[in-house]
C-alpha atoms as a PDB file:
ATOM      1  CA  UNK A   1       1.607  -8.400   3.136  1.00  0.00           C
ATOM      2  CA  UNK A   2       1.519  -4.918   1.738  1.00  0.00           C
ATOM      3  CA  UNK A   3      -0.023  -6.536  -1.402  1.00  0.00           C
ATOM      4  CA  UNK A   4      -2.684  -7.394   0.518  1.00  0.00           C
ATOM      5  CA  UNK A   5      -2.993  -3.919   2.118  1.00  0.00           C
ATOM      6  CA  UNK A   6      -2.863  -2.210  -1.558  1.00  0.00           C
ATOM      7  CA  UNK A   7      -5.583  -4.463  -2.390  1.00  0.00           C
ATOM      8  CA  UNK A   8      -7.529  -3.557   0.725  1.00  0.00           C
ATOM      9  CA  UNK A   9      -7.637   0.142   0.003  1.00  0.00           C
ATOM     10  CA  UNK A  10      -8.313   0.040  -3.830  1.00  0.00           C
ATOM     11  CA  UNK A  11     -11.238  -1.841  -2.545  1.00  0.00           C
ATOM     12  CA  UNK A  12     -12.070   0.820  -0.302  1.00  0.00           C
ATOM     13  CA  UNK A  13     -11.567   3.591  -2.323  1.00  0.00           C
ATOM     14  CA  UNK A  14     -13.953   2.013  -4.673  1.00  0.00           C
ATOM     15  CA  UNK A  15     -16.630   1.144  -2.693  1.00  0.00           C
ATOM     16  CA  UNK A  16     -16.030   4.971  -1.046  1.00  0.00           C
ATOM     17  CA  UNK A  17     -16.189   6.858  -4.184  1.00  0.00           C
ATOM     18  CA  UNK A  18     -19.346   4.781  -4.906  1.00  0.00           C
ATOM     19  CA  UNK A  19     -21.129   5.728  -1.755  1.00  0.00           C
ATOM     20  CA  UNK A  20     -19.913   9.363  -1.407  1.00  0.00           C
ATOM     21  CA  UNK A  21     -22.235   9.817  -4.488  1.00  0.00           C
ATOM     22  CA  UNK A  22     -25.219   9.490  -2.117  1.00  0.00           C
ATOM     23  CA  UNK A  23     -27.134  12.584  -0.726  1.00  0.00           C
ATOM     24  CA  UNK A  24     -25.836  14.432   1.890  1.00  0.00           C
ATOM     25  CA  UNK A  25     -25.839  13.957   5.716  1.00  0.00           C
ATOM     26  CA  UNK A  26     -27.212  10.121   4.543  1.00  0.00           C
ATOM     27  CA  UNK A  27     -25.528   7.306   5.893  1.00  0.00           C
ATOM     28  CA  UNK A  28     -24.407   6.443   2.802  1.00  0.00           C
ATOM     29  CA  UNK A  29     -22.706   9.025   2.119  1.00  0.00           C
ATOM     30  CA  UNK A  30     -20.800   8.989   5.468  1.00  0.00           C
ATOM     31  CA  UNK A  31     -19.980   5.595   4.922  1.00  0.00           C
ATOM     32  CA  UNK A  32     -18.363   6.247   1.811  1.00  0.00           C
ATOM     33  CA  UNK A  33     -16.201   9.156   3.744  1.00  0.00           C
ATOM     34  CA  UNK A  34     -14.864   6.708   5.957  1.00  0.00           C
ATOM     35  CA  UNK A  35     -14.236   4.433   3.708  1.00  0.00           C
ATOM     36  CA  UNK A  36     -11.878   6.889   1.702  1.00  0.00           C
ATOM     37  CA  UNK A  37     -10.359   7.738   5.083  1.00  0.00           C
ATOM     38  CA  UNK A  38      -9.779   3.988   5.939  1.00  0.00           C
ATOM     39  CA  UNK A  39      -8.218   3.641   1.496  1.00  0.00           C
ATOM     40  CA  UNK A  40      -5.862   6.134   3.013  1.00  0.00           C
ATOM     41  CA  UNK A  41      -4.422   4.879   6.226  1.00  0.00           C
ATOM     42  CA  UNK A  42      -4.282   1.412   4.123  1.00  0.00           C
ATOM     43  CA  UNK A  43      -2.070   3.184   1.516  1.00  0.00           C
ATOM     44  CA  UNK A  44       0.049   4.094   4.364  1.00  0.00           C
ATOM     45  CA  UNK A  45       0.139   0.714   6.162  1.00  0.00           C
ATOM     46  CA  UNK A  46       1.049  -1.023   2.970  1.00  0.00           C
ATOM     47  CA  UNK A  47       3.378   1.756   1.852  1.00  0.00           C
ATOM     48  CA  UNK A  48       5.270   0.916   5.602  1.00  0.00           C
ATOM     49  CA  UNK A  49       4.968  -2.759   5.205  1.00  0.00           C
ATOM     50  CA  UNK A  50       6.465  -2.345   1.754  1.00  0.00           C
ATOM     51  CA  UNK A  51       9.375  -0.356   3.351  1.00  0.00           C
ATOM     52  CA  UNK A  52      10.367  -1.761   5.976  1.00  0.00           C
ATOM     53  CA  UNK A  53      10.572  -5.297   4.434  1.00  0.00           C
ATOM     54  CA  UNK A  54      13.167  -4.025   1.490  1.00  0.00           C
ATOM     55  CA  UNK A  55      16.174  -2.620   1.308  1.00  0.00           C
ATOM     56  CA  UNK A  56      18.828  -1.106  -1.157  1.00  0.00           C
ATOM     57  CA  UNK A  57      21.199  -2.568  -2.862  1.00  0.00           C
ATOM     58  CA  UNK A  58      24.564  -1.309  -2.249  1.00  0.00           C
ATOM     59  CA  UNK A  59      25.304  -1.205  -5.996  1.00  0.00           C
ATOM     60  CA  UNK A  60      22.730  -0.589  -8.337  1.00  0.00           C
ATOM     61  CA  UNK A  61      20.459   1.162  -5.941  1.00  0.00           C
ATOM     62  CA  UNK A  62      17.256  -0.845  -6.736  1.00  0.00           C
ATOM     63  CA  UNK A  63      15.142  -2.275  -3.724  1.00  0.00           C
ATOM     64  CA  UNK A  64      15.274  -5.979  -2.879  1.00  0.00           C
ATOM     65  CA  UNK A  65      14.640  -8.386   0.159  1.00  0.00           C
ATOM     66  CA  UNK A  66      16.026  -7.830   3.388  1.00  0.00           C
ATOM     67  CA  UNK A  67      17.019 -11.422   3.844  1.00  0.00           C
ATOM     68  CA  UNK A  68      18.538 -11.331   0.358  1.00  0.00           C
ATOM     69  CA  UNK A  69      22.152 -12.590   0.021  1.00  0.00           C
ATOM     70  CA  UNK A  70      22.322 -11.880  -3.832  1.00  0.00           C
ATOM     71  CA  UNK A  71      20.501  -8.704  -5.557  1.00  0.00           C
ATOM     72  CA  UNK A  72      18.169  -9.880  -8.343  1.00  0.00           C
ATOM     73  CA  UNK A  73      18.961  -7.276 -10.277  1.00  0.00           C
ATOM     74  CA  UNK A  74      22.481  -6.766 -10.869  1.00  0.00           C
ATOM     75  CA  UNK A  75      24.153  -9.547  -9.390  1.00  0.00           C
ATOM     76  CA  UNK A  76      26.152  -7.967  -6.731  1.00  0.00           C
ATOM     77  CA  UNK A  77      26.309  -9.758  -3.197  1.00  0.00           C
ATOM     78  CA  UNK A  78      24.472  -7.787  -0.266  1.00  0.00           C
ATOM     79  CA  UNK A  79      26.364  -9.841   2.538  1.00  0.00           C
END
């Protein structure tokens, strides 16, 4: 899911760097502010998602699944 979200606001903050471009007070231009303020609250959403969906591992400190028995990187068991 938070792949999706990072995707979602690179998207955003493309199409609202594009549009900022446009003259003031036009609705372009506000457009392309809220799109830069909606490619930040994604950020944050997927940045959460991503979060709260890992864990560490007890050993070699590197983030893995929360349902994982086994971490992928060094081995170790996280049961």
């Amino acid at each position: 899911m938070h792949k999706w979200l990072f995707g979602l606001a690179v998207a955003a903050l493309v199409i609202g760097l594009v549009d900022i471009q446009a003259p003031v007070g036009s609705r372009a231009a506000m457009e392309g502010g809220f799109l830069l303020l909606a490619a930040a609250a994604l950020t944050v959403a997927g940045a959460v998602a991503w979060w709260t969906g890992t864990r560490r591992c007890p050993s070699c400190a590197e983030r893995v699944k929360r349902a994982a028995t086994k971490c992928r990187h060094c081995g170790a068991s996280l049961v």
